[in-house]
N, C-alpha and C. Protein backbone atom coordinates (compact mmCIF):
# COMPACT_ATOMS: atom_id res chain seq x y z
N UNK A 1 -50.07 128.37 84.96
CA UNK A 1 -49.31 128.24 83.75
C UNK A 1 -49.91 129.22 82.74
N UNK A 2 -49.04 130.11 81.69
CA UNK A 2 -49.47 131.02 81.00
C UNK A 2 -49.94 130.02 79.55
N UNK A 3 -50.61 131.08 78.89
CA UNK A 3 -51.18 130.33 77.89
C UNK A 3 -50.16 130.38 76.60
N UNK A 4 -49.18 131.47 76.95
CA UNK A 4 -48.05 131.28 75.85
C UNK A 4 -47.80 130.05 76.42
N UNK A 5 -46.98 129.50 77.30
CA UNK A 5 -46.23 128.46 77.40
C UNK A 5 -46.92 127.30 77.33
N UNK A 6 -48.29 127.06 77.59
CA UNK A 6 -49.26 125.90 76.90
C UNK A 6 -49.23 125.68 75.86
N UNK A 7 -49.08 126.87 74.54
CA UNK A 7 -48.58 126.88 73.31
C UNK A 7 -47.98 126.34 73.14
N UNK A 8 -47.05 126.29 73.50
CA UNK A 8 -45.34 126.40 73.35
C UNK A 8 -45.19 124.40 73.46
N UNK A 9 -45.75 123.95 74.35
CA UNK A 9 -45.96 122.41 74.98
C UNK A 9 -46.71 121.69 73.62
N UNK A 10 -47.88 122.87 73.54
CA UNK A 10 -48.86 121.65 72.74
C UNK A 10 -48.15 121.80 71.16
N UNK A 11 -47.33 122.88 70.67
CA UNK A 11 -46.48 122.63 69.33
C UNK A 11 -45.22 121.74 69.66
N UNK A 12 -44.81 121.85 70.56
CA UNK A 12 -43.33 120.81 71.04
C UNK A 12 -43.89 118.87 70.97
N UNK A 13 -45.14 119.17 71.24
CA UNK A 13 -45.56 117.87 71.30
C UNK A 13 -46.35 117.40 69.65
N UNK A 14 -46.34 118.40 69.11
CA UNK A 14 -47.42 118.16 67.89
C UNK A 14 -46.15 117.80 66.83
N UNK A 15 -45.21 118.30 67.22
CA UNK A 15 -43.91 118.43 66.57
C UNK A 15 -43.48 117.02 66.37
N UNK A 16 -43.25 116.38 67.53
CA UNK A 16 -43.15 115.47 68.00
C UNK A 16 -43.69 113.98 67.49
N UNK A 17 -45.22 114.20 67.84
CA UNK A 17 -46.39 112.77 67.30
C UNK A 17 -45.64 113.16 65.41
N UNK A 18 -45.52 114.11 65.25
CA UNK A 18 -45.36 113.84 63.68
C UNK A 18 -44.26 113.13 63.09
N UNK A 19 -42.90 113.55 63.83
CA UNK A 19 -42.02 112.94 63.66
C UNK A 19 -42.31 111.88 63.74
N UNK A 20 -42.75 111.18 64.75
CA UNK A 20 -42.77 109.66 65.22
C UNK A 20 -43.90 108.92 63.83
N UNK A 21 -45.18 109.98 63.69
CA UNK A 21 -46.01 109.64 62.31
C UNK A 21 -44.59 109.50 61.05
N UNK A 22 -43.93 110.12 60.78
CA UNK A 22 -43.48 109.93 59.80
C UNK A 22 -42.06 109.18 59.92
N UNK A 23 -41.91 108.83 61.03
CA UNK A 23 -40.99 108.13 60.91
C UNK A 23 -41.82 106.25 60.57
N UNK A 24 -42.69 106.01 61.28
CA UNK A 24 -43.14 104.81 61.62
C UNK A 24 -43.49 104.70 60.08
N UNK A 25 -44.03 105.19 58.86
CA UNK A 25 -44.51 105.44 58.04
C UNK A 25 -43.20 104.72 56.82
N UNK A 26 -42.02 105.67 57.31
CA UNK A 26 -40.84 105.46 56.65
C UNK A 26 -40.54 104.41 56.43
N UNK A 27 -40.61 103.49 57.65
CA UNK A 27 -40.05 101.98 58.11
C UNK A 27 -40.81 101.10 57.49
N UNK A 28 -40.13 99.82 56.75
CA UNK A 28 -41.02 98.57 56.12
C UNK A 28 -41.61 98.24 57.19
N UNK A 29 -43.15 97.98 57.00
CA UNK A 29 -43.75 97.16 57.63
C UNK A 29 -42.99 95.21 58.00
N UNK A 30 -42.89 95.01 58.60
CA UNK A 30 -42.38 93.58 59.37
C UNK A 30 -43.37 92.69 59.95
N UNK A 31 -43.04 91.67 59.28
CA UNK A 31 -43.74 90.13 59.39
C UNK A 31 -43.93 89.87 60.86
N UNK A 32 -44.34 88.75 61.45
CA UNK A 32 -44.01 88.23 62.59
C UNK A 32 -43.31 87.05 62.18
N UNK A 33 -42.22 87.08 63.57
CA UNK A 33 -41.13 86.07 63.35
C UNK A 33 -42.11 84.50 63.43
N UNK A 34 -42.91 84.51 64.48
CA UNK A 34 -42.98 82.96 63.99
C UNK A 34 -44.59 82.76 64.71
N UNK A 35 -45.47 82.02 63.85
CA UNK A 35 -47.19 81.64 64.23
C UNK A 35 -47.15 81.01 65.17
N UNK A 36 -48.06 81.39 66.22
CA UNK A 36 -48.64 80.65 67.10
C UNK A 36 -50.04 80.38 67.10
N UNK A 37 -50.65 79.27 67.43
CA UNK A 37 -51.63 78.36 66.98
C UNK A 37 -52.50 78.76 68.62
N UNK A 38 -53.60 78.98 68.50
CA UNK A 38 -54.58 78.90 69.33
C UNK A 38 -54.65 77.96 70.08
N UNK A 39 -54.82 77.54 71.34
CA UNK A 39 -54.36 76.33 72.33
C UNK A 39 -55.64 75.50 72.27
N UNK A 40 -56.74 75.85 71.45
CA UNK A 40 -57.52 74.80 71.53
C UNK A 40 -57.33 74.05 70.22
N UNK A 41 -56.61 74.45 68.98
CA UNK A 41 -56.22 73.79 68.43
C UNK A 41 -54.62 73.08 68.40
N UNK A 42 -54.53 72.70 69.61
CA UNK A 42 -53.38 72.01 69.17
C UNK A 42 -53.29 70.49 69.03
N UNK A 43 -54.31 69.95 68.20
CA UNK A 43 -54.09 68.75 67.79
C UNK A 43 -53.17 68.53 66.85
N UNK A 44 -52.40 67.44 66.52
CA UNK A 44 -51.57 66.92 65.33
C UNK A 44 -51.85 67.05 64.28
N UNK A 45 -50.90 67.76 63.81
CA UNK A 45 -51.65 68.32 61.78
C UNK A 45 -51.42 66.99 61.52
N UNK A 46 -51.83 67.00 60.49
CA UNK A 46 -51.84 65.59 59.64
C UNK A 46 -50.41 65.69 58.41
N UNK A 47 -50.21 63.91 58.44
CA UNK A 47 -48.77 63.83 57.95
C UNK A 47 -48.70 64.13 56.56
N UNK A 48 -49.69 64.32 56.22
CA UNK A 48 -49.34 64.66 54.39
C UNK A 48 -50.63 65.94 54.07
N UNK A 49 -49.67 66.68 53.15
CA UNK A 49 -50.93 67.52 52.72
C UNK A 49 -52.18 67.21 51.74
N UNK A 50 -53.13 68.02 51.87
CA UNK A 50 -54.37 67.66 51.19
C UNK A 50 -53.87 66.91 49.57
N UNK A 51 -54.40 66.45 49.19
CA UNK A 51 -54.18 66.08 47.15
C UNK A 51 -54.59 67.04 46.42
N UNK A 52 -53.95 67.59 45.99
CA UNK A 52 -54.26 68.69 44.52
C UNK A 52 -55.16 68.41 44.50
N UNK A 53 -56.35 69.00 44.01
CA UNK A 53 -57.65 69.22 43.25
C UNK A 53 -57.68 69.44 41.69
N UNK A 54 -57.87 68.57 40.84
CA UNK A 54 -58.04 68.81 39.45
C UNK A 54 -56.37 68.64 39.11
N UNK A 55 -56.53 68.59 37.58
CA UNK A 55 -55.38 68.67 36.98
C UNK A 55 -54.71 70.17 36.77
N UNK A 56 -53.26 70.14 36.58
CA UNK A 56 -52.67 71.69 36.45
C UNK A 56 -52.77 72.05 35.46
N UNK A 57 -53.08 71.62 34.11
CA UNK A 57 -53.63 72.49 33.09
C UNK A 57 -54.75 73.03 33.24
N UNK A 58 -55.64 72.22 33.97
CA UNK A 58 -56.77 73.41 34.70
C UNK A 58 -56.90 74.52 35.17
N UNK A 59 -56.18 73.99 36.24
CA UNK A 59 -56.08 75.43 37.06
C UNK A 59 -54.77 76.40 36.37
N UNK A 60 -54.39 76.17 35.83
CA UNK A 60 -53.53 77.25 35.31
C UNK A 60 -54.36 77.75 34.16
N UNK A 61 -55.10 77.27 33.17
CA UNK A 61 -56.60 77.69 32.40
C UNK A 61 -56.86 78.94 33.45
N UNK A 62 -57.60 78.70 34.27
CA UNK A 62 -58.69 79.08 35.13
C UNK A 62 -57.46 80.27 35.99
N UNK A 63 -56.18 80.40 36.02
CA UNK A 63 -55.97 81.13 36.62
C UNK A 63 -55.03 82.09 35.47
N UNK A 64 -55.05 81.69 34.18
CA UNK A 64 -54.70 82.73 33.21
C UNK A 64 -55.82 83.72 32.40
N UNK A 65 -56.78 82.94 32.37
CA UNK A 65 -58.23 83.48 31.86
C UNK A 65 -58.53 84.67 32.64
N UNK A 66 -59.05 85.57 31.81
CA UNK A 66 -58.90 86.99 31.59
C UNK A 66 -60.94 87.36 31.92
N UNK A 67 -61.57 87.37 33.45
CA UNK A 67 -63.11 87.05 33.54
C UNK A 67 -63.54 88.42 32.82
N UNK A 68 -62.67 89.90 33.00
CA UNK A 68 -63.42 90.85 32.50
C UNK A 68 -62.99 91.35 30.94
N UNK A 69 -62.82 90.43 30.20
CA UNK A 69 -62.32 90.69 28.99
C UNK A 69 -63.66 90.66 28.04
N UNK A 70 -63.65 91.50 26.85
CA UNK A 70 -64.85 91.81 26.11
C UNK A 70 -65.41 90.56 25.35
N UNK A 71 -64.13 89.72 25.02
CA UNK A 71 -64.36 88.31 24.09
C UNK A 71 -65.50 87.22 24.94
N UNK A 72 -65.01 87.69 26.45
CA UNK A 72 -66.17 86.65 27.20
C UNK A 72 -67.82 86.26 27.35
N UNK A 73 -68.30 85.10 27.49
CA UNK A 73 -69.38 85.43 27.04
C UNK A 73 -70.16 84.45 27.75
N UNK A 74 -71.28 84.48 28.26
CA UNK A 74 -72.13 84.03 29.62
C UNK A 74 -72.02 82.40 28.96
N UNK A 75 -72.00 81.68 29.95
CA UNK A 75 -72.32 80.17 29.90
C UNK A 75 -73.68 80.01 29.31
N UNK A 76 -73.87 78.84 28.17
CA UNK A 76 -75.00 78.51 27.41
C UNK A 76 -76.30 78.33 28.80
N UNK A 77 -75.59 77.64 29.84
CA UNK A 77 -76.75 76.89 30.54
C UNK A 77 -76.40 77.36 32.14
N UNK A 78 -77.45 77.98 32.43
CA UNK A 78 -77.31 78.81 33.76
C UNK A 78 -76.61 77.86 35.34
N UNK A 79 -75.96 77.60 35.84
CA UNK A 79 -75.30 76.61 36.77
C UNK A 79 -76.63 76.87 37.65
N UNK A 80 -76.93 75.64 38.51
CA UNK A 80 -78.19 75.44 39.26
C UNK A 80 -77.84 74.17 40.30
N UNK A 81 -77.47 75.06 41.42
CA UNK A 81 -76.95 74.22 42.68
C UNK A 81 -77.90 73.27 42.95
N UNK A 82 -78.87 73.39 42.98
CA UNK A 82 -79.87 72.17 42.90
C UNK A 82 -80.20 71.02 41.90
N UNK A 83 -79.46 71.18 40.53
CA UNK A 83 -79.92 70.37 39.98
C UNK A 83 -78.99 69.09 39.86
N UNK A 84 -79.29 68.27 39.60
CA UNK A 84 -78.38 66.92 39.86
C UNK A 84 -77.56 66.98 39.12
N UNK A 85 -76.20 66.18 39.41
CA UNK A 85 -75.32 66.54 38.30
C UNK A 85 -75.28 65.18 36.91
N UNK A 86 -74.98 65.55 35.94
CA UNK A 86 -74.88 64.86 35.17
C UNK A 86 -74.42 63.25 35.54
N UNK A 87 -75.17 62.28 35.12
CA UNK A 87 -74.80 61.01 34.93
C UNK A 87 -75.52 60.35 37.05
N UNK A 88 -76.30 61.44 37.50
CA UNK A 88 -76.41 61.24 39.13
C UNK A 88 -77.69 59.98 38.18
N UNK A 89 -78.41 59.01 39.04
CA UNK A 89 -79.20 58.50 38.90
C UNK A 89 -79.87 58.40 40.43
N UNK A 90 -81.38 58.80 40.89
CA UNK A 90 -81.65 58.64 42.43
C UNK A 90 -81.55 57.20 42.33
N UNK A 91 -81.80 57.28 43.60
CA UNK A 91 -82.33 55.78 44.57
C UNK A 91 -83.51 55.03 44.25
N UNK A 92 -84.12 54.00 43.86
CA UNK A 92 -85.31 53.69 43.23
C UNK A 92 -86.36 53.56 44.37
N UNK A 93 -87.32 53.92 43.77
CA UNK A 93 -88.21 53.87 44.87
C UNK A 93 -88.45 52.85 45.44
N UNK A 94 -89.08 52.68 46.56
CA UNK A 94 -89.21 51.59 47.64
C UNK A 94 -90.49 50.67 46.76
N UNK A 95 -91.13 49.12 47.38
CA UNK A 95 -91.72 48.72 46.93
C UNK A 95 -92.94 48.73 47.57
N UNK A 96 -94.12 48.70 47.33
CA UNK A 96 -95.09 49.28 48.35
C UNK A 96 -95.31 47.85 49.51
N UNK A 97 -95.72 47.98 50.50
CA UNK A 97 -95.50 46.67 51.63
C UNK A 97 -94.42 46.36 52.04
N UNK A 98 -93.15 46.95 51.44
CA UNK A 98 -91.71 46.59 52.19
C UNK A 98 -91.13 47.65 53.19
N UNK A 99 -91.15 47.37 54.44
CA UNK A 99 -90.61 48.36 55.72
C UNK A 99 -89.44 48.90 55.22
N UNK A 100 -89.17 50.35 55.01
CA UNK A 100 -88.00 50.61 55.11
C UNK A 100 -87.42 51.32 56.38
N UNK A 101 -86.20 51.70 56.80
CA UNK A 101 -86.27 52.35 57.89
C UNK A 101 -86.27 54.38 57.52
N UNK A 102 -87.20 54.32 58.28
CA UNK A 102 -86.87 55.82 58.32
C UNK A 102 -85.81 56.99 59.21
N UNK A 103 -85.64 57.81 59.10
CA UNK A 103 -85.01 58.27 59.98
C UNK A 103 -85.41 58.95 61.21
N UNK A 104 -86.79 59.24 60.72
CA UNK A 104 -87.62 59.33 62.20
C UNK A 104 -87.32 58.39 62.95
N UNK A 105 -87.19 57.02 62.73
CA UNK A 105 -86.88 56.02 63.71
C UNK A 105 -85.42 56.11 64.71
N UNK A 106 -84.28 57.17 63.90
CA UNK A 106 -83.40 56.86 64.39
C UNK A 106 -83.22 58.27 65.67
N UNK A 107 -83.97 58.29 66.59
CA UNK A 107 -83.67 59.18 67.85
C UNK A 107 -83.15 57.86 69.38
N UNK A 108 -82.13 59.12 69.99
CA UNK A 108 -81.29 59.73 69.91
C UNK A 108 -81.03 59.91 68.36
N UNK A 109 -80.08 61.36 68.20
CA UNK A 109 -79.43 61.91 67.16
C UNK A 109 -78.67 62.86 67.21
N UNK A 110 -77.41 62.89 66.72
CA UNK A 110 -76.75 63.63 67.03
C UNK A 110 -76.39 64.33 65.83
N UNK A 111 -76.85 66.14 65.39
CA UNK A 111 -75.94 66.36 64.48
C UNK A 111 -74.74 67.62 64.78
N UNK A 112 -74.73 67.95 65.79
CA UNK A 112 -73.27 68.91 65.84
C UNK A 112 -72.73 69.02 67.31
N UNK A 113 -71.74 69.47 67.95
CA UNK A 113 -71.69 70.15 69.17
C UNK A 113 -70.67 71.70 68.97
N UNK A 114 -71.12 72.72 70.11
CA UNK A 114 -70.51 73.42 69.55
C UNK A 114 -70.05 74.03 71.31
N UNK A 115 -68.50 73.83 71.55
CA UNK A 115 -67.98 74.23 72.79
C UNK A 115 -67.79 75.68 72.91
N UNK A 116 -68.18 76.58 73.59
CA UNK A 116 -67.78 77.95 73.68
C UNK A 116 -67.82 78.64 75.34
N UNK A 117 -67.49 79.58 75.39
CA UNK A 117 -67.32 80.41 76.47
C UNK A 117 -68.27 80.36 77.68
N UNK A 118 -70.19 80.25 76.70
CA UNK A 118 -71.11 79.90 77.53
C UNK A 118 -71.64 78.70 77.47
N UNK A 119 -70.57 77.59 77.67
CA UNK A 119 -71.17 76.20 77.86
C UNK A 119 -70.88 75.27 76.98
N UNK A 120 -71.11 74.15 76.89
CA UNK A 120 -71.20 73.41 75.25
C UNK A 120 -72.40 73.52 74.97
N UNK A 121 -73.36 73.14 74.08
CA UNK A 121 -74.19 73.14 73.25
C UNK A 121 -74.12 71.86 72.40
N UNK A 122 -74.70 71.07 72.33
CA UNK A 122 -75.11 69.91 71.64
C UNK A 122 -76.40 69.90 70.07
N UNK A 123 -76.44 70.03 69.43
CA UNK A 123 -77.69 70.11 68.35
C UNK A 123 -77.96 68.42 68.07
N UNK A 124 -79.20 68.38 68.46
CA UNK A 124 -79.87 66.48 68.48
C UNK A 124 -81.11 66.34 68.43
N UNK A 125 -81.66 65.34 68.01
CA UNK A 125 -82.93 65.07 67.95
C UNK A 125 -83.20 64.14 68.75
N UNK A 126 -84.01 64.34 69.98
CA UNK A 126 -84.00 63.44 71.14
C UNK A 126 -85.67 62.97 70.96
N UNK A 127 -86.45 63.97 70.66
CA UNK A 127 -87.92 63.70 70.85
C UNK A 127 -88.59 63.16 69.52
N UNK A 128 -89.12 62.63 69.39
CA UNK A 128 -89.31 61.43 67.86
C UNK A 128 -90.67 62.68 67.71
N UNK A 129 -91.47 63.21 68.16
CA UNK A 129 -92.58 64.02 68.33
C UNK A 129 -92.01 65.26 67.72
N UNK A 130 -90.80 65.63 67.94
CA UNK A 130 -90.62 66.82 67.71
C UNK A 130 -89.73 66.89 66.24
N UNK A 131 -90.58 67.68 65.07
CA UNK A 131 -89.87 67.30 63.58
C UNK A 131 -88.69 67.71 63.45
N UNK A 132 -87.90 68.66 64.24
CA UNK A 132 -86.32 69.60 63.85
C UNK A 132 -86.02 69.13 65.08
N UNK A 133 -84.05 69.16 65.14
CA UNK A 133 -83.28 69.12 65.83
C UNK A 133 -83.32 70.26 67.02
N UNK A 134 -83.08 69.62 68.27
CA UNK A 134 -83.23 71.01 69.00
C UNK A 134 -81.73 71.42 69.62
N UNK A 135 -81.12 72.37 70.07
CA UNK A 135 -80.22 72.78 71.12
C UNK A 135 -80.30 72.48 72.70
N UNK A 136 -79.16 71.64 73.02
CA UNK A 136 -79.40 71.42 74.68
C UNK A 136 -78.03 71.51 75.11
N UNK A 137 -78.41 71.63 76.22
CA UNK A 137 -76.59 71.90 77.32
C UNK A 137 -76.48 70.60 78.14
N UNK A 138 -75.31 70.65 79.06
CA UNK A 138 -75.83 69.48 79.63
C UNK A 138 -76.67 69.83 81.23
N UNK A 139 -77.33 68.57 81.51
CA UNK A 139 -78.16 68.67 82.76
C UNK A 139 -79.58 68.55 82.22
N UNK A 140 -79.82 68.89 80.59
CA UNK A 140 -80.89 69.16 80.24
C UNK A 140 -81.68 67.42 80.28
N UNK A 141 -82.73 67.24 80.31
CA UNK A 141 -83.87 66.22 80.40
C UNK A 141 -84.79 66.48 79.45
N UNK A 142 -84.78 65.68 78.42
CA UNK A 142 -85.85 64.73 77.31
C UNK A 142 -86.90 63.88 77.18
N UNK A 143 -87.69 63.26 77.72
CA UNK A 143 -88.14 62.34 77.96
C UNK A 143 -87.33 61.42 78.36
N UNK A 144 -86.86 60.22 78.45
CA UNK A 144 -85.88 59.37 78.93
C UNK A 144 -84.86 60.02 78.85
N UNK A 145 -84.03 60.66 78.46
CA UNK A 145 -82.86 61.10 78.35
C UNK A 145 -82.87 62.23 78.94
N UNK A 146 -81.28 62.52 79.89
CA UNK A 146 -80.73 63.23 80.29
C UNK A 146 -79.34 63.74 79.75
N UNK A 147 -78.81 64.80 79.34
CA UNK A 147 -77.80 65.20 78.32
C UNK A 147 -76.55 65.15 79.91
N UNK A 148 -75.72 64.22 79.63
CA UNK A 148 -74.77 63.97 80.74
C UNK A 148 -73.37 65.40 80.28
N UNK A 149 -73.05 64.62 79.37
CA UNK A 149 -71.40 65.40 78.44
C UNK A 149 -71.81 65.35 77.82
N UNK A 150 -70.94 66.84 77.24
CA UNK A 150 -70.98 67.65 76.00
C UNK A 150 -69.19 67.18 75.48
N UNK A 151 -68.81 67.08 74.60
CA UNK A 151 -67.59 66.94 74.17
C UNK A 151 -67.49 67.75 72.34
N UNK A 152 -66.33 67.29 71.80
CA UNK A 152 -66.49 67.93 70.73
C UNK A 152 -66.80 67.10 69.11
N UNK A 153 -66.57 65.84 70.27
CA UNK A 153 -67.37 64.66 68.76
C UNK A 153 -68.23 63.83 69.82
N UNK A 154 -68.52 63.92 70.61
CA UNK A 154 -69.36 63.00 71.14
C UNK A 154 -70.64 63.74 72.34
N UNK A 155 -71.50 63.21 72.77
CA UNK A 155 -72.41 63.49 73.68
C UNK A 155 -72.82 62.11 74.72
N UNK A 156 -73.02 62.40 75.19
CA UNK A 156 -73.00 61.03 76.39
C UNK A 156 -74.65 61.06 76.99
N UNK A 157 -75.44 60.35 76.95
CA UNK A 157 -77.01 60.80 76.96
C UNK A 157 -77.18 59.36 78.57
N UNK A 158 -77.56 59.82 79.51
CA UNK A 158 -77.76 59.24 80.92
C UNK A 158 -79.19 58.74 80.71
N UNK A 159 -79.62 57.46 80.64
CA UNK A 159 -81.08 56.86 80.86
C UNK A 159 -81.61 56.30 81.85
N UNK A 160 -82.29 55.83 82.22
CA UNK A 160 -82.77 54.58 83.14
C UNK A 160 -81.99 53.17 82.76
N UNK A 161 -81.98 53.15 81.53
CA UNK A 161 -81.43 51.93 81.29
C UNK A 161 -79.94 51.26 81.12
N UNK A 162 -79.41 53.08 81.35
CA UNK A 162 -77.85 52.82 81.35
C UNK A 162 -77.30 53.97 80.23
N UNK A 163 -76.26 54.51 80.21
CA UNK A 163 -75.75 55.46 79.58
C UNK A 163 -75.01 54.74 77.66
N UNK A 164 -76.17 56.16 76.83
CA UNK A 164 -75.54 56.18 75.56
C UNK A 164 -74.84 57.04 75.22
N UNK A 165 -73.77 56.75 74.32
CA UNK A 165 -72.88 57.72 73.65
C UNK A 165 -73.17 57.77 72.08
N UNK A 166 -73.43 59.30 72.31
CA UNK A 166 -73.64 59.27 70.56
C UNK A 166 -72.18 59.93 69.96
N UNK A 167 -71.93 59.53 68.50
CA UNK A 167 -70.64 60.21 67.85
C UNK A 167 -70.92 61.01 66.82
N UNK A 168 -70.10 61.84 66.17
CA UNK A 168 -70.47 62.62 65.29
C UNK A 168 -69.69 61.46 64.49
N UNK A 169 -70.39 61.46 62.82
CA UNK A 169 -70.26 61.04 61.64
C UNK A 169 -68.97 62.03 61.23
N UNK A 170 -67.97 61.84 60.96
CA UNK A 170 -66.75 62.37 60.12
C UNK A 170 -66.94 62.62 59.08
């Protein structure tokens, strides 16, 4: 093949991608006709929607307010995610000689599971010895406990003494 006529191909074609660039360009971009939902979520939405949050003179405040305007001017008292909120009162302290329960006491524990591609994954506190929650799959062995099922609110823990199910808190 001559190198004129390679020319000749690679402008016929350059010609070409452009048209198609400027045509695609031309055209409104288009929605998709209709959502499809990921198949691991297809549980039942729920029958009513969430409740407004706050009143609508609020949020219409908060969504007419102008944040980069010159009149604005820093909050008197710095916001501090840690500090308690107004009117909180703690828990009173315990009395000295009265058992309370701790939560060290409460193993088994379950605080998450998380199902994915490589396995489930469970996050629990099985060993009363050990101060943080650890990660286990199932098959794994604890001292008495054996991690049976993994699920996505529950874990199923195999003993000597007979099988527990722990739940996740909602």
């Amino acid at each position: 093949m001559s190198t004129a006529r390679l020319h000749a191909i690679l402008r016929w074609l350059t010609v070409l991608f452009l048209g198609l660039a400027l045509g695609a360009m031309a055209l409104p971009a288009r929605a998709p006709d209709a959502v499809t939902t990921p198949a691991a979520l297809d549980s039942a939405a729920p029958a009513t929607a969430p409740a407004a949050i706050g009143d609508a003179a609020r949020r219409a405040a908060v969504v007419e307010a102008n944040i980069f305007s010159d009149a604005r001017r820093p909050p008197s008292v710095r916001y501090d995610p840690f500090a308690p909120e107004p009117g909180f009162a703690p828990a009173p302290a315990p009395e000295p000689g009265v058992p309370t329960p701790a939560d060290d006491d409460g193993v088994p524990r379950l605080y998450g599971t998380l199902l994915g591609p490589g396995g489930a994954l469970a996050l629990m506190r099985l060993d009363p010895a050990l101060p943080d929650a650890q990660l286990y799959r199932e098959g794994d062995r604890v001292g008495p406990y054996r991690v049976g099922r993994i699920t996505e609110q529950s874990v199923i823990l195999d003993t000597s003494g007979g099988r527990i199910v722990l739940r996740l808190n909602r």
